[in-house]
Protein backbone atom coordinates (compact mmCIF):
# COMPACT_ATOMS: atom_id res chain seq x y z
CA UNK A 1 110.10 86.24 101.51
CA UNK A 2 109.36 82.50 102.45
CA UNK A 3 109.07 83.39 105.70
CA UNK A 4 106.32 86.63 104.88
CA UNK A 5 104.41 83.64 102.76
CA UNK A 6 104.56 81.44 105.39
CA UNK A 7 103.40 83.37 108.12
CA UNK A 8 100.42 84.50 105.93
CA UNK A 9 99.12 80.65 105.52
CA UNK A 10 100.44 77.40 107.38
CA UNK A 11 102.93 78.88 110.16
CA UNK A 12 101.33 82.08 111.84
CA UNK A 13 102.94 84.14 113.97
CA UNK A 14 105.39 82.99 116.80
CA UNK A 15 105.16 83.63 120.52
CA UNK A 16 108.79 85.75 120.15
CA UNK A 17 107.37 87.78 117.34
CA UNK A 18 104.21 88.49 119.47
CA UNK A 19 105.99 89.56 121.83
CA UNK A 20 108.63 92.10 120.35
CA UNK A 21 105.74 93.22 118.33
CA UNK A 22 103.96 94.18 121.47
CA UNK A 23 106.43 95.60 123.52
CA UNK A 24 108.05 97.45 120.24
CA UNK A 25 104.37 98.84 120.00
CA UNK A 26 103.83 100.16 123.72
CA UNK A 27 107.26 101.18 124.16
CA UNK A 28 107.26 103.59 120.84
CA UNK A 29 104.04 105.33 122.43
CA UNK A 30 105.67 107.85 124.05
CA UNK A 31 107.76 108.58 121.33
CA UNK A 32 104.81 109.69 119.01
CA UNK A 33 104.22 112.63 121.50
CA UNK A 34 107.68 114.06 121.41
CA UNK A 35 107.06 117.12 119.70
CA UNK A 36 104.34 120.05 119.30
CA UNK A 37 103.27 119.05 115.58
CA UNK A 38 103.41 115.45 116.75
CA UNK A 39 100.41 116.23 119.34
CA UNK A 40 98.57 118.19 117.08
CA UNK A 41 98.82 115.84 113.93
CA UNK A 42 97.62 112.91 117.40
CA UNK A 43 94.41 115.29 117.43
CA UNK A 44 93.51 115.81 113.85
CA UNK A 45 93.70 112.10 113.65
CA UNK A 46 91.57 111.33 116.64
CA UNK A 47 89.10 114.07 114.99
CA UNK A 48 89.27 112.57 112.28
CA UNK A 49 88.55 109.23 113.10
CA UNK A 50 85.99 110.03 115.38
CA UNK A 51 88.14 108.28 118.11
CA UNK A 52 87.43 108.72 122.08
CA UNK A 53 89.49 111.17 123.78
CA UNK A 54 91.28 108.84 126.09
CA UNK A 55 92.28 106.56 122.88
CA UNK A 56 95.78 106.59 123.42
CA UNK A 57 95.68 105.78 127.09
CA UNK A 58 93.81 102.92 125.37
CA UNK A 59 96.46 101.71 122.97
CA UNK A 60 98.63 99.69 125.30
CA UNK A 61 96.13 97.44 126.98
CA UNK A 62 94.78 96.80 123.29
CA UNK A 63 97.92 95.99 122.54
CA UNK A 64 98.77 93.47 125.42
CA UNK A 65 95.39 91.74 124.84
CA UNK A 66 96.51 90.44 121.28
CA UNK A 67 97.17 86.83 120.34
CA UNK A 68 99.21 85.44 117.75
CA UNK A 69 96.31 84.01 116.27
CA UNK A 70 94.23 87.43 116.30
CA UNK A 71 97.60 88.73 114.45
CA UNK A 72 97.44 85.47 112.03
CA UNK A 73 93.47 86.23 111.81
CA UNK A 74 94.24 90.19 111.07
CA UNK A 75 96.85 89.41 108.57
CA UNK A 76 94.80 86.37 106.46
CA UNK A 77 92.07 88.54 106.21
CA UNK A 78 93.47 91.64 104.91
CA UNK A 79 96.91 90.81 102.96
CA UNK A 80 96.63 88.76 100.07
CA UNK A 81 100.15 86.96 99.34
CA UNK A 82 99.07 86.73 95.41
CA UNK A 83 99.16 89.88 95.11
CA UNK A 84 102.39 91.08 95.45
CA UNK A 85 105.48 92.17 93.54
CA UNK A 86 108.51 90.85 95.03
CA UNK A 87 111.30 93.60 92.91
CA UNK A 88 114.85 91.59 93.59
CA UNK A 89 117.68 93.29 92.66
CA UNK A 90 121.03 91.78 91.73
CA UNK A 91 122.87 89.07 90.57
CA UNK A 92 120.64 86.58 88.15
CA UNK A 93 122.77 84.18 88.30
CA UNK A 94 123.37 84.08 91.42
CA UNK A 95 119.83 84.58 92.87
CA UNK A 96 117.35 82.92 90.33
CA UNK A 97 118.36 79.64 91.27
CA UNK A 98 116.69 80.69 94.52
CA UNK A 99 114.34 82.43 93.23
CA UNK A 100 113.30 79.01 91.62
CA UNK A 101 112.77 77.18 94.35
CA UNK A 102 110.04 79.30 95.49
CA UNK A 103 107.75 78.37 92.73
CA UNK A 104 106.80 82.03 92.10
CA UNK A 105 106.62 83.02 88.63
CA UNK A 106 110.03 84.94 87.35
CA UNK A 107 110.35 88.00 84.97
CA UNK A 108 113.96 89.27 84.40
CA UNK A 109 114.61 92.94 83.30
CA UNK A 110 118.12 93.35 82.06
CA UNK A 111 119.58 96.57 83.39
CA UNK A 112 119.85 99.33 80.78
């Protein structure tokens, strides 16, 4: 969690999650092709989004032009860290006192 909050303002993204996140993207291309409804459901979406037919052959360069601070950019601008609901499940005890040292406000719900 610190680290999700972190990312989204002072750190940023790191070179090693750059680049696992861009060779986890290119190398799960071909996977998204592997069956007969997986090609079609490709289509509808490129008709759909009114996307060029060659726009998967276009995915991987896209993806090997990114930065970590186009990623850092992306994420600031779209995900808001305030507005999430962190659910933790488990001990109170045990995790509040964690918990606390985030500085994020705390509701406990007692388990029926």
């Amino acid at each position: 969690m610190t680290k999700f909050i972190a990312t989204l303002t002072e750190k940023g993204v790191t070179n090693g999650e750059l680049t696992r996140t861009v060779a986890r993207s290119i190398n799960g291309l071909p996977g998204r092709f592997e069956g007969s409804d997986d090609v079609l459901n490709a289509l509808m979406a490129m008709d759909l989004f009114d996307r060029a037919d060659n726009y998967y052959e276009t995915l991987a360069p896209e993806y090997r032009s990114l930065t970590a601070a186009k990623l850092d950019q992306a994420a600031r601008s779209t995900i808001d860290p305030k507005g999430f609901t962190w659910v933790v499940v488990g001990d109170a005890a045990k995790i509040r006192p964690q918990l606390e040292k985030l500085g994020l406000p705390i509701e406990v719900v007692e388990a029926p």
